[in-house]
N, C-alpha and C. Protein backbone atom coordinates (compact mmCIF):
# COMPACT_ATOMS: atom_id res chain seq x y z
N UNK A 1 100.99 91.74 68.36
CA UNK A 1 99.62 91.29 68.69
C UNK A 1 99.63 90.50 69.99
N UNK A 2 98.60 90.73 70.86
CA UNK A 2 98.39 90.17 72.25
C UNK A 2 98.33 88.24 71.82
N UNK A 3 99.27 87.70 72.68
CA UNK A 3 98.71 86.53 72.76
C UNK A 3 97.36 86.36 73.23
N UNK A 4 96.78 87.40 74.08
CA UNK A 4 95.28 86.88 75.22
C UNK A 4 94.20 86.27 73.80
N UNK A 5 94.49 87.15 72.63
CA UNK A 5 93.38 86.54 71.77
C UNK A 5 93.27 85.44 71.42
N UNK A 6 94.31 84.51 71.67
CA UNK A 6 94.45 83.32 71.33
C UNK A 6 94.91 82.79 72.50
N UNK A 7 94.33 82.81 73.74
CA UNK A 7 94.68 82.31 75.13
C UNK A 7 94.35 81.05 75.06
N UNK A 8 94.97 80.18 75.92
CA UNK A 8 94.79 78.35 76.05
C UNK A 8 93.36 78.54 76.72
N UNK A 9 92.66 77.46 76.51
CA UNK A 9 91.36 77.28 77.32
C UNK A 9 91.67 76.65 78.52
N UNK A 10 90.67 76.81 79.27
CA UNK A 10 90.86 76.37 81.22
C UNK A 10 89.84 74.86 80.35
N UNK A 11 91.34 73.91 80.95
CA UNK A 11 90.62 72.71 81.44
C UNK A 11 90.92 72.11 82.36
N UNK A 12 89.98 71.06 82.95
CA UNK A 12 90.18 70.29 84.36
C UNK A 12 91.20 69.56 83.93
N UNK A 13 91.10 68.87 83.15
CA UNK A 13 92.07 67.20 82.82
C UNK A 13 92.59 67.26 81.39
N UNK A 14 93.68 67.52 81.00
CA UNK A 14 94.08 67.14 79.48
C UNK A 14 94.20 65.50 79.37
N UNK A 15 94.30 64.74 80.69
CA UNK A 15 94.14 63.75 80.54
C UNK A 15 93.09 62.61 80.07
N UNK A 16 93.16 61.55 79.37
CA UNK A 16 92.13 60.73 79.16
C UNK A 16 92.21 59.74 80.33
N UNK A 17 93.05 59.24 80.95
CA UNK A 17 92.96 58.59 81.96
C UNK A 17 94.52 58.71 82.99
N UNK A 18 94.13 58.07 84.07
CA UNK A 18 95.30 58.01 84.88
C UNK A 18 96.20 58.66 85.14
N UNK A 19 95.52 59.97 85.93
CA UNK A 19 96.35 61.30 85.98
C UNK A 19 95.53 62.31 85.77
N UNK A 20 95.74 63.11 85.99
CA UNK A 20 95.40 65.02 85.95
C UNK A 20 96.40 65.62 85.64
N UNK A 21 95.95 66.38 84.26
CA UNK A 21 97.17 67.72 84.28
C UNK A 21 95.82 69.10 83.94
N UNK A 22 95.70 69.98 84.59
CA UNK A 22 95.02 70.83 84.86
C UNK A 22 95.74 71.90 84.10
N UNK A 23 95.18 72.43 82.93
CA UNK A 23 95.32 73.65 82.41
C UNK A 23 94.72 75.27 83.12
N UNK A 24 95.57 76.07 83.92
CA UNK A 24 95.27 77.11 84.25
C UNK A 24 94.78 78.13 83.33
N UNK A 25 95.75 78.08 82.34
CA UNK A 25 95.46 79.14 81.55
C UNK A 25 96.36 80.10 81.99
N UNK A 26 96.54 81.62 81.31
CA UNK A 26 97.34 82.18 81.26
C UNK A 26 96.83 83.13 82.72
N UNK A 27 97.53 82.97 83.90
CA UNK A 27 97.59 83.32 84.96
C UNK A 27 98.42 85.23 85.18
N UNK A 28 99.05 85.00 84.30
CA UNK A 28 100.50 86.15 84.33
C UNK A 28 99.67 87.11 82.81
N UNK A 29 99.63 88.35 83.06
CA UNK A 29 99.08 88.90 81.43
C UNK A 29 100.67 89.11 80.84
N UNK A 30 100.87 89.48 79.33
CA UNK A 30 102.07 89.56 78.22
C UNK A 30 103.17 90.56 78.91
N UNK A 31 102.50 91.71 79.62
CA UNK A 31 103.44 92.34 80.44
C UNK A 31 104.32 92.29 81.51
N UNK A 32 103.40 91.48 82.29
CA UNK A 32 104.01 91.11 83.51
C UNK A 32 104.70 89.53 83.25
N UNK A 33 104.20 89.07 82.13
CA UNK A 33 105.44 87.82 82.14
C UNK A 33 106.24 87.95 81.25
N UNK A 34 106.98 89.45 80.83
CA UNK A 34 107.86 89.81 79.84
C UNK A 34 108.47 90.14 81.20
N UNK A 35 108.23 90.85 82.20
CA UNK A 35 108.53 91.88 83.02
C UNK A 35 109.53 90.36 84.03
N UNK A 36 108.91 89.09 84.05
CA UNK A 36 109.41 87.92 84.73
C UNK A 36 110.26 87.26 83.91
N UNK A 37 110.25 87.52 82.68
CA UNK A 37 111.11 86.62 82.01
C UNK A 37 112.49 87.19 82.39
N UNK A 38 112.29 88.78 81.66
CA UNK A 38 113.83 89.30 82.11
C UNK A 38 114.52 89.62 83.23
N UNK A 39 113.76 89.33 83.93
CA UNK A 39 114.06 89.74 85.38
C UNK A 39 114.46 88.40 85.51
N UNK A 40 114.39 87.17 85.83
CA UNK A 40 115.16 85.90 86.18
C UNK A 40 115.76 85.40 85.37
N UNK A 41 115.96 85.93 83.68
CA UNK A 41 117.15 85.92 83.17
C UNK A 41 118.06 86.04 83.60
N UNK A 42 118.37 86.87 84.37
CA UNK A 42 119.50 87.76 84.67
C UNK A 42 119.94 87.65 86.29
N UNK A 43 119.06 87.21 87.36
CA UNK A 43 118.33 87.30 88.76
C UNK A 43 118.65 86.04 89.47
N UNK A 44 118.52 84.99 88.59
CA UNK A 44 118.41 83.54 89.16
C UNK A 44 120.11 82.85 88.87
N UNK A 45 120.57 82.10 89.55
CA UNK A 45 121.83 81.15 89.82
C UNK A 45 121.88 80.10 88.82
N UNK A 46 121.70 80.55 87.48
CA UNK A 46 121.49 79.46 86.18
C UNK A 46 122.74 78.96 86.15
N UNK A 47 122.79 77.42 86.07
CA UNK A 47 124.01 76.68 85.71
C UNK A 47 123.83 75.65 84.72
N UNK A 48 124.68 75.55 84.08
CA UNK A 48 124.39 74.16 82.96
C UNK A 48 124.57 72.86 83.50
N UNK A 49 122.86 71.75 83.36
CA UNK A 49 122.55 70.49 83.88
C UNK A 49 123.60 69.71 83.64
N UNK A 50 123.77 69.23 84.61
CA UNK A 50 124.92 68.06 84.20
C UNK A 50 124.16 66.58 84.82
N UNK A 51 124.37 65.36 83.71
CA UNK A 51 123.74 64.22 83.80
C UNK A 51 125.17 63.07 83.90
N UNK A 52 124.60 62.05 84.31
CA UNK A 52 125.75 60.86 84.29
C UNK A 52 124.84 60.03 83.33
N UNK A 53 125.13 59.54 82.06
CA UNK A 53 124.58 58.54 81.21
C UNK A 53 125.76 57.26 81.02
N UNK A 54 125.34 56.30 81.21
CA UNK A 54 126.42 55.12 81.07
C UNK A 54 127.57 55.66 81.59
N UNK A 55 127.48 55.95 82.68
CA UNK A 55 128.88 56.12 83.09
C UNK A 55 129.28 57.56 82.90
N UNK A 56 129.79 57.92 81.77
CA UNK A 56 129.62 58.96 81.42
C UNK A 56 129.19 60.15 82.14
N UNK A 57 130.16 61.58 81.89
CA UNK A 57 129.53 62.79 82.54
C UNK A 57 129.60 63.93 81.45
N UNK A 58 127.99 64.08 81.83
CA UNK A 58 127.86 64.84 80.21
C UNK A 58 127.12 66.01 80.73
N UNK A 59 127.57 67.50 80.16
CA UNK A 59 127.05 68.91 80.65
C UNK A 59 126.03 69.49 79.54
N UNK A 60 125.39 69.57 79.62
CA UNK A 60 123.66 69.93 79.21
C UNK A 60 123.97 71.17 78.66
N UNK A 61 123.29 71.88 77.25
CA UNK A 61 123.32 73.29 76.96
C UNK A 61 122.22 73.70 78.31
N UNK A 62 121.25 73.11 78.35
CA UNK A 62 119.84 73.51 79.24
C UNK A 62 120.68 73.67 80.62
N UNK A 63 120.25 74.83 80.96
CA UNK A 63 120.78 75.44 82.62
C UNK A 63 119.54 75.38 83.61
N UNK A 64 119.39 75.21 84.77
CA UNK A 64 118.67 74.65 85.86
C UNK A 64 119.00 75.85 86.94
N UNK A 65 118.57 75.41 88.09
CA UNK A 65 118.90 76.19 89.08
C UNK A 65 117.56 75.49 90.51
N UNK A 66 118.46 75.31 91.06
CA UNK A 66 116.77 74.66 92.21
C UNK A 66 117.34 75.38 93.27
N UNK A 67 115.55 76.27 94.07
CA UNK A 67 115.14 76.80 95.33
C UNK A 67 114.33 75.79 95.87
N UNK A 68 114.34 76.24 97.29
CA UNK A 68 113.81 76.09 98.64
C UNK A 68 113.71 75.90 99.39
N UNK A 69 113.15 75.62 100.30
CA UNK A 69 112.77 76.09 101.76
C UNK A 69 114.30 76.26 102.84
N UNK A 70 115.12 74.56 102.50
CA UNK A 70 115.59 74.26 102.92
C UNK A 70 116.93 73.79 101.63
N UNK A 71 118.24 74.01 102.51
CA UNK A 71 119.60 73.31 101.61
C UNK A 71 119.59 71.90 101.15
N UNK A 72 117.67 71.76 100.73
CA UNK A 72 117.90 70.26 100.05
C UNK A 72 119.05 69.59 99.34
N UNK A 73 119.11 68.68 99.54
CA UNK A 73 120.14 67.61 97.90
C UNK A 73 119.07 66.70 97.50
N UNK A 74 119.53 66.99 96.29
CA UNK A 74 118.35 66.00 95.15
C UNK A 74 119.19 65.66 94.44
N UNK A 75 119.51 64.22 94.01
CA UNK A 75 120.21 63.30 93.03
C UNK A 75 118.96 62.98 92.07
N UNK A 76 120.10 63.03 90.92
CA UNK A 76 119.22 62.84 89.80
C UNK A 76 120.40 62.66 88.48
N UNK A 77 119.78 61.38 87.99
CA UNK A 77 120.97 60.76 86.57
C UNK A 77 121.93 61.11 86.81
N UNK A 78 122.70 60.71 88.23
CA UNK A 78 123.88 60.27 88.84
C UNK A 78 124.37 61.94 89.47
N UNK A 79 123.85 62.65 89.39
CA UNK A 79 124.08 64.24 89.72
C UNK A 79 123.60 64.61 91.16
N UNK A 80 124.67 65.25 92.16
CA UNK A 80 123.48 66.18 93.21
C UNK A 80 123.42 67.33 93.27
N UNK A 81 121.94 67.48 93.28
CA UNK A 81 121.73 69.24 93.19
C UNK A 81 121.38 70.04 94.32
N UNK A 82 121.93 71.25 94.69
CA UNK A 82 122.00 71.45 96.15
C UNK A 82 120.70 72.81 95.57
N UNK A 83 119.77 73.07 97.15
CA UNK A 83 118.97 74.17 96.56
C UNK A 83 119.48 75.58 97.00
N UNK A 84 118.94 76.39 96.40
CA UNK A 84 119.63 77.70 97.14
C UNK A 84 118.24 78.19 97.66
N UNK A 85 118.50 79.00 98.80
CA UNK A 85 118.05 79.89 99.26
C UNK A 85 116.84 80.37 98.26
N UNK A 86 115.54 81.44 98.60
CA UNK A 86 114.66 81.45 97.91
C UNK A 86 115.24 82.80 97.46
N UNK A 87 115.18 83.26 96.11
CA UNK A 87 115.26 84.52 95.56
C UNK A 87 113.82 84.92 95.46
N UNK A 88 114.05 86.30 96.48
CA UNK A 88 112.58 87.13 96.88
C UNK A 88 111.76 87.05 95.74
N UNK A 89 112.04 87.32 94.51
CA UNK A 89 110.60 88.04 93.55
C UNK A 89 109.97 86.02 93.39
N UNK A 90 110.84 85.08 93.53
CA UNK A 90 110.74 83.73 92.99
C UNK A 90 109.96 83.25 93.94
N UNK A 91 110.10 83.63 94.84
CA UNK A 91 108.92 83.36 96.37
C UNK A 91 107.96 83.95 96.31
N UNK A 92 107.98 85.39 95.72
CA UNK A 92 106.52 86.09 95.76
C UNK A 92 105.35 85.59 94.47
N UNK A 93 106.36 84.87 93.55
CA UNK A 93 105.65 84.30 92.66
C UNK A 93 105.36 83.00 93.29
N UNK A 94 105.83 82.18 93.88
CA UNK A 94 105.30 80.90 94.62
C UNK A 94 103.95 81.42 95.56
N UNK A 95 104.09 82.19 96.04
CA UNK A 95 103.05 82.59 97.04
C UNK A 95 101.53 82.10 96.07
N UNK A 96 102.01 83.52 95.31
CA UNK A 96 100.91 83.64 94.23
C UNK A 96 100.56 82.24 93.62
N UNK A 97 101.18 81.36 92.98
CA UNK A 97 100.69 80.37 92.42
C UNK A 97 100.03 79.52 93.28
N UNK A 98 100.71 79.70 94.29
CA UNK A 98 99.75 78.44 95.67
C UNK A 98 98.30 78.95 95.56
N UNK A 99 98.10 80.45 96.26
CA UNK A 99 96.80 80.60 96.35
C UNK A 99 95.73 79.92 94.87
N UNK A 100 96.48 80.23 94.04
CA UNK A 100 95.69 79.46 92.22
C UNK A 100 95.60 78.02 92.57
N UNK A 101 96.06 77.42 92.73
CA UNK A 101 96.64 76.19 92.60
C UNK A 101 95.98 75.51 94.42
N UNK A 102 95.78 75.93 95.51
CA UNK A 102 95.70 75.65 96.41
C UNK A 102 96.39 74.36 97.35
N UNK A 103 97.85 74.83 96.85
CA UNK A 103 98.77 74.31 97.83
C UNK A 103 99.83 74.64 98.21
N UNK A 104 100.28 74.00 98.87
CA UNK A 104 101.90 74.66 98.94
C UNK A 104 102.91 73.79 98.82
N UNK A 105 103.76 74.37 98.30
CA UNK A 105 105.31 73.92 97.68
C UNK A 105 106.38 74.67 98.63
N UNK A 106 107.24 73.45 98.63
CA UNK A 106 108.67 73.91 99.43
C UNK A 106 109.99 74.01 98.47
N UNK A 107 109.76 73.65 97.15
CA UNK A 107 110.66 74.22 95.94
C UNK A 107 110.29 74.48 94.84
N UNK A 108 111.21 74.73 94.09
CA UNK A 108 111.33 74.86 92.82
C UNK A 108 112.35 74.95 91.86
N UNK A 109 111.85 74.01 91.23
CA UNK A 109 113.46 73.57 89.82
C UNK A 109 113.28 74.63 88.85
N UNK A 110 114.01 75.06 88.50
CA UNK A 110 113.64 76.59 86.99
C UNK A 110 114.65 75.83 85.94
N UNK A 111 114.02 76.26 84.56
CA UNK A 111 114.61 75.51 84.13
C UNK A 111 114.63 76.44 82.75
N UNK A 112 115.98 76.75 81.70
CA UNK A 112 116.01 77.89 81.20
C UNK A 112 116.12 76.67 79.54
N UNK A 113 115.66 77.40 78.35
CA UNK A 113 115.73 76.93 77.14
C UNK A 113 116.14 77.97 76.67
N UNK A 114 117.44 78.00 75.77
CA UNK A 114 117.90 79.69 75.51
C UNK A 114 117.23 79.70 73.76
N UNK A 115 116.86 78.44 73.55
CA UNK A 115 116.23 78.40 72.38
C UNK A 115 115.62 77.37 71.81
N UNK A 116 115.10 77.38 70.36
CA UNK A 116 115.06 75.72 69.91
C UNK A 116 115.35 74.49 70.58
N UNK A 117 116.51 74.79 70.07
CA UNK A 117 117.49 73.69 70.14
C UNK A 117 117.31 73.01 71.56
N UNK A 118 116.81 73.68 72.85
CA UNK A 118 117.35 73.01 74.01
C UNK A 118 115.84 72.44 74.19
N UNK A 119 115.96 71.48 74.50
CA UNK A 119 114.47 70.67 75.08
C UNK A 119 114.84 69.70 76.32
N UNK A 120 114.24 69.09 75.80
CA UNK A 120 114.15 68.14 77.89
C UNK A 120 113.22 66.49 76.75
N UNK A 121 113.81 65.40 77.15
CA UNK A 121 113.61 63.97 76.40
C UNK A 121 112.36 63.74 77.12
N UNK A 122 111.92 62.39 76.99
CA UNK A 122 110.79 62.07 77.88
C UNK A 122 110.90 61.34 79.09
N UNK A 123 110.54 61.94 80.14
CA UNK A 123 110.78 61.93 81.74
C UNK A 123 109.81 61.92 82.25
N UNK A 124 109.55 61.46 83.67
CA UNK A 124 108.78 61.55 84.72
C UNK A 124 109.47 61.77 86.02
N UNK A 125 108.53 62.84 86.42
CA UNK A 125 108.88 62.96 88.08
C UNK A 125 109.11 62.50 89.36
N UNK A 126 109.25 61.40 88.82
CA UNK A 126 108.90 59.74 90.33
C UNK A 126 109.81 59.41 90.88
N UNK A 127 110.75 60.70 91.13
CA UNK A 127 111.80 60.53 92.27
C UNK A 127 111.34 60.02 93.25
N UNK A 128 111.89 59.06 94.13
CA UNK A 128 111.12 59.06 95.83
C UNK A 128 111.35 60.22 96.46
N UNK A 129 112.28 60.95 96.35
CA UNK A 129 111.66 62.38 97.26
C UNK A 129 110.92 63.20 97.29
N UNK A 130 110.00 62.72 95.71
CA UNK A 130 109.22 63.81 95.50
C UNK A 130 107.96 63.35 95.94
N UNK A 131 107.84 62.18 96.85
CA UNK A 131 106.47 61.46 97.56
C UNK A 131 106.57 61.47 98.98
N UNK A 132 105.46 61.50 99.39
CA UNK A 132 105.86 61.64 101.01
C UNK A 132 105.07 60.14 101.67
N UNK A 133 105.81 59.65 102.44
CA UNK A 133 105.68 58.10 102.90
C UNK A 133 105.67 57.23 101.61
N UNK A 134 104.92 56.26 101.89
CA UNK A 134 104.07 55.77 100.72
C UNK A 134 103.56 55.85 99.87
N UNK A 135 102.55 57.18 99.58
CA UNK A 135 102.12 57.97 98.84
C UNK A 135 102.45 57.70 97.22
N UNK A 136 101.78 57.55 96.38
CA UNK A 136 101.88 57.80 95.14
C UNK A 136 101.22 58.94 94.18
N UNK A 137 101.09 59.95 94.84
CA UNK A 137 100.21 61.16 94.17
C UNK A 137 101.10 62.12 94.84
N UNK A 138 101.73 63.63 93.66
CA UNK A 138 102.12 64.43 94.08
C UNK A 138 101.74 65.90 92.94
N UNK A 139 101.90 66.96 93.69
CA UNK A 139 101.37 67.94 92.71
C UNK A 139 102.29 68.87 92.33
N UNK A 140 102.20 69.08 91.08
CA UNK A 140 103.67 69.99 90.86
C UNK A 140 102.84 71.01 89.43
N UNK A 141 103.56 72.65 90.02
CA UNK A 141 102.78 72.98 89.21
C UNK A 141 104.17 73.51 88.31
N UNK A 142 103.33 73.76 87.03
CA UNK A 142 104.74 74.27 85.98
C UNK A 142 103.91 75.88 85.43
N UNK A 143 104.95 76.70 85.51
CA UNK A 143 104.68 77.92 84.63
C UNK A 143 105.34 78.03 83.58
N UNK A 144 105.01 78.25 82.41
CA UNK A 144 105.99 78.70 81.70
C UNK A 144 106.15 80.40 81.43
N UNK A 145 107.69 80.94 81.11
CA UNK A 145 107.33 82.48 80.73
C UNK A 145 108.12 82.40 79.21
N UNK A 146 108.01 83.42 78.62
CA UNK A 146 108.87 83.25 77.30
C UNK A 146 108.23 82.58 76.28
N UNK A 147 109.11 82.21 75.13
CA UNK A 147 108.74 81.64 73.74
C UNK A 147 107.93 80.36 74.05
N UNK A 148 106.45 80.12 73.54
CA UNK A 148 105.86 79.28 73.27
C UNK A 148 106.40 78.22 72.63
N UNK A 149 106.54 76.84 73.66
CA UNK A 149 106.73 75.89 73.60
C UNK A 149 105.68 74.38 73.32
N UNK A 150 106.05 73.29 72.70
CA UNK A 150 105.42 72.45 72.58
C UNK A 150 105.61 71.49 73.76
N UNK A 151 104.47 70.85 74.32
CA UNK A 151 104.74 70.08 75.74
C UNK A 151 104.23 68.70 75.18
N UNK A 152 104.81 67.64 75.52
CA UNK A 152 103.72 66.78 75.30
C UNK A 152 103.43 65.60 76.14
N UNK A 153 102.50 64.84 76.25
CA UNK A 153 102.66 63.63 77.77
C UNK A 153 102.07 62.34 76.66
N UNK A 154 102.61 61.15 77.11
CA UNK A 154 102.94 59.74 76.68
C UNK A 154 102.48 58.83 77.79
N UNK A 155 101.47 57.85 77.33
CA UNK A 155 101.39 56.96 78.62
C UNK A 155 101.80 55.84 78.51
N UNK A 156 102.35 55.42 79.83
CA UNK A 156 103.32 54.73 79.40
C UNK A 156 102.86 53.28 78.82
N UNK A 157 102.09 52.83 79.22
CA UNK A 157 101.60 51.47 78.81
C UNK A 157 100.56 51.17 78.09
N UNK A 158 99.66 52.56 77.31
CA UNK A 158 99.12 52.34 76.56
C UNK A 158 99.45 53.55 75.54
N UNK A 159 98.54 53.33 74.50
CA UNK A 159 98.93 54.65 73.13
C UNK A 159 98.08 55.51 73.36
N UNK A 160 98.29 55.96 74.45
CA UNK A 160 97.81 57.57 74.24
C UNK A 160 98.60 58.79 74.32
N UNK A 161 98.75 59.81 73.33
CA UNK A 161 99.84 60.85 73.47
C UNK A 161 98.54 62.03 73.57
N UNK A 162 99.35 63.01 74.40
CA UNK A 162 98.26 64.56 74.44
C UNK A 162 99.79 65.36 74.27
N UNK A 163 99.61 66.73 73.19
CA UNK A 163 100.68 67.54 73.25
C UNK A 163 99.54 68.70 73.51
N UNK A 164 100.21 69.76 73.79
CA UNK A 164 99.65 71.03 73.95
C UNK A 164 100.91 72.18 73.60
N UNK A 165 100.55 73.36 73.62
CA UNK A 165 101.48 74.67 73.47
C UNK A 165 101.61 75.43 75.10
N UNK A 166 102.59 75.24 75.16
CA UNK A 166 102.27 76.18 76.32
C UNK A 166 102.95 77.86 76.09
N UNK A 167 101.85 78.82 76.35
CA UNK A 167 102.36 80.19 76.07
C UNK A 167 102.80 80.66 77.21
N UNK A 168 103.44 81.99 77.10
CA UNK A 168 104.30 82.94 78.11
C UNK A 168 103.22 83.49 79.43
N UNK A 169 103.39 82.76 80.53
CA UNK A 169 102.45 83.14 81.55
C UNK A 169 101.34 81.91 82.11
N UNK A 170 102.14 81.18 81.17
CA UNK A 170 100.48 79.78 81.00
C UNK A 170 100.95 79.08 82.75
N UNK A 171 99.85 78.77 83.02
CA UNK A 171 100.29 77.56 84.13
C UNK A 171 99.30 76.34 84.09
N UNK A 172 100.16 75.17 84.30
CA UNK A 172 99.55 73.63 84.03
C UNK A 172 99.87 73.06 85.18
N UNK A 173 99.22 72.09 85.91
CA UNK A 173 99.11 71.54 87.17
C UNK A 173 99.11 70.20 87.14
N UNK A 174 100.49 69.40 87.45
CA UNK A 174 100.12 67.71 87.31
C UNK A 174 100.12 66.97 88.91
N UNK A 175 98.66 66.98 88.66
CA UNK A 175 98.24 65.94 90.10
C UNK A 175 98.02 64.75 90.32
N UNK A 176 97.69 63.77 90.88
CA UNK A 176 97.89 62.61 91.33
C UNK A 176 98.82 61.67 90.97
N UNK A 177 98.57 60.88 89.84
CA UNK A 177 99.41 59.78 90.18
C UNK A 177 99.33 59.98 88.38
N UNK A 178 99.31 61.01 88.08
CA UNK A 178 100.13 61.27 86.44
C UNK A 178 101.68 60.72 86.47
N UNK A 179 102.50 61.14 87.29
CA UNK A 179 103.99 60.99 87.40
C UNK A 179 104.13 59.42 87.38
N UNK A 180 103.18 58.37 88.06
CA UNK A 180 103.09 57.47 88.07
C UNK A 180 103.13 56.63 86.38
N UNK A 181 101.89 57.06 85.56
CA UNK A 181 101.57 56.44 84.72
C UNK A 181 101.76 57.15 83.17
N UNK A 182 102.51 58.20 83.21
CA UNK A 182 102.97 59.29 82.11
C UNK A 182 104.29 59.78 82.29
N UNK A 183 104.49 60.08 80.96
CA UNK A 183 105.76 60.66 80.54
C UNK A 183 105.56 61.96 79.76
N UNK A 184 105.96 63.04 80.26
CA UNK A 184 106.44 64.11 79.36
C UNK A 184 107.72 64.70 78.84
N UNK A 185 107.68 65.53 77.76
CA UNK A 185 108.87 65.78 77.08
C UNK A 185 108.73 67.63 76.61
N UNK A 186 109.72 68.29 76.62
CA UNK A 186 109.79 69.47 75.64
C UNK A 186 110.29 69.64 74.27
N UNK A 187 109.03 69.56 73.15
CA UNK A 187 110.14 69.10 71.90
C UNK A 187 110.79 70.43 71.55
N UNK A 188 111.77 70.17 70.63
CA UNK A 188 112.90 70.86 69.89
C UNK A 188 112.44 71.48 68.96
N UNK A 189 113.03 72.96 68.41
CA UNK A 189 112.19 73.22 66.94
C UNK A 189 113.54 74.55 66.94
N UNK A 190 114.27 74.14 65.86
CA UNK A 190 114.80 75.44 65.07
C UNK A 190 114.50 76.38 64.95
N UNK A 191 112.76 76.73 64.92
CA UNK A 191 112.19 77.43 64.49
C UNK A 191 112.35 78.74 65.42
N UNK A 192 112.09 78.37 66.64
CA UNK A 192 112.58 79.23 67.72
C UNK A 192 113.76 79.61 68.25
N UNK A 193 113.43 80.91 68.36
CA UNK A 193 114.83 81.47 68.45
C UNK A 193 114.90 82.19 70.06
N UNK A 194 114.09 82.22 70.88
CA UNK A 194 113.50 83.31 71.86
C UNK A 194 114.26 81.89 73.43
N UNK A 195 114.57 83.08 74.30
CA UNK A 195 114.22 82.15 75.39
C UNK A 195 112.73 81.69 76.04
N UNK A 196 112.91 80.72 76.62
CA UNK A 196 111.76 80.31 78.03
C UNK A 196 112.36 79.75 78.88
N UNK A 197 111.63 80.01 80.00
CA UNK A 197 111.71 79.87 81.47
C UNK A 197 110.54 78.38 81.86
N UNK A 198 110.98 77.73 82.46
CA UNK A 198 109.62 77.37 83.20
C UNK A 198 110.20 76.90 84.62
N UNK A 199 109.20 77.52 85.38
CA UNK A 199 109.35 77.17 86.98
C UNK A 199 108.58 75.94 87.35
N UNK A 200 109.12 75.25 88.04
CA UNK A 200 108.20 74.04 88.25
C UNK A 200 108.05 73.79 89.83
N UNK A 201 107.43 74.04 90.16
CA UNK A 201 106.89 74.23 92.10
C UNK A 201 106.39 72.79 92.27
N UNK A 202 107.06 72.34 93.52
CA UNK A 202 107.43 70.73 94.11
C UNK A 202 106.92 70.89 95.45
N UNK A 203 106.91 69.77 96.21
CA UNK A 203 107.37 69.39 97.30
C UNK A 203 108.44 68.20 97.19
N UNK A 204 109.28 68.32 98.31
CA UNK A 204 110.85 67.72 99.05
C UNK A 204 110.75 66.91 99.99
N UNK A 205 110.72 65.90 100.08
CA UNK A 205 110.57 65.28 101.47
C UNK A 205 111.60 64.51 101.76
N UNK A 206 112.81 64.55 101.03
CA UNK A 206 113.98 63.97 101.75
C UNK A 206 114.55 64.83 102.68
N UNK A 207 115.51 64.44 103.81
CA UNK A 207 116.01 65.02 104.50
C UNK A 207 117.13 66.19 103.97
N UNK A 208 117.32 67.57 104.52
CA UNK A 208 117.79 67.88 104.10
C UNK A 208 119.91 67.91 104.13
């Protein structure tokens, strides 16, 4: 059965305050983001995340892989990640999402869940490289392809939680100064057994 019958609704803001996350909706139809899943299964430079916690160096089931423009380095929980080069079909899909989205991005982190089990804790994006000058507002869009996942965002200083599903093809947009005042997470569920993908389109403004 088609997911479209049960497609996410287009909203401006899942947010109640302080921040924008913009629900696209399913941008990609069931074919063509089956047709993307397996194709960067197999296509993309997947390696398993590696984090520094207390010291500690600890290797992630969850595999990563970061493009663009330029041979960025991005440190992150004591790690540096070098970008590669853009893989053509991964650019022609950036193209495409800019025109939706109306901006442009100079990377993108991909980020693979081979199942359940692999999720992502609760994080925010508030690297300083991911701001340019001063700036506290940045836009990053996320696609997901593959097994429907649970997303959810946390603020940080007051009790408000928003979760959502995100399905195969969906795209969600976090703008301004969400990264600022929220936290999101990918929860875990046994239940799933399927991979997902999600691409997450940035801008870089450290040197490269």
């Amino acid at each position: 059965m088609s997911l479209d019958l049960f497609a996410p609704e287009l909203e401006s803001n899942l947010l109640p305050n302080d921040g924008v996350v913009e629900n696209l909706g399913l941008i990609l139809n069931e074919q063509d983001s089956q047709k993307y899943l397996n194709y960067f299964l197999t296509h993309l430079a997947w390696q398993n995340d590696d984090v520094y916690l207390f010291g500690k160096h600890h290797v992630m089931d969850r595999k990563v892989v970061w493009y663009g423009d330029k041979h960025f380095q991005y440190r992150y929980s004591g790690s540096i990640k070098h970008a590669h080069p853009w893989q053509p079909a991964l650019f022609r899909l950036k193209q495409h999402i800019e025109q939706r989205v109306r901006a442009h991005f100079n990377s993108c982190l991909a980020n693979l869940y081979e199942n359940g089990t692999q999720g992502l804790g609760w994080h925010s994006d508030d690297e300083a490289a991911l701001y340019q000058g001063n700036s506290k507002t940045s836009v990053i869009a996320s696609l997901s392809l593959g097994a429907t996942r649970k997303m959810s965002f946390k603020h940080k200083t007051e009790h408000h939680k928003v979760d959502l599903l995100l399905q195969s093809g969906q795209l969600i947009v976090m703008r301004g100064e969400t990264q600022q005042h929220w936290k999101h997470q990918i929860s875990k569920s046994s239940k799933i057994l399927t991979p997902r993908i999600n691409l997450t389109f940035r801008n870089f403004y450290a040197s490269a």
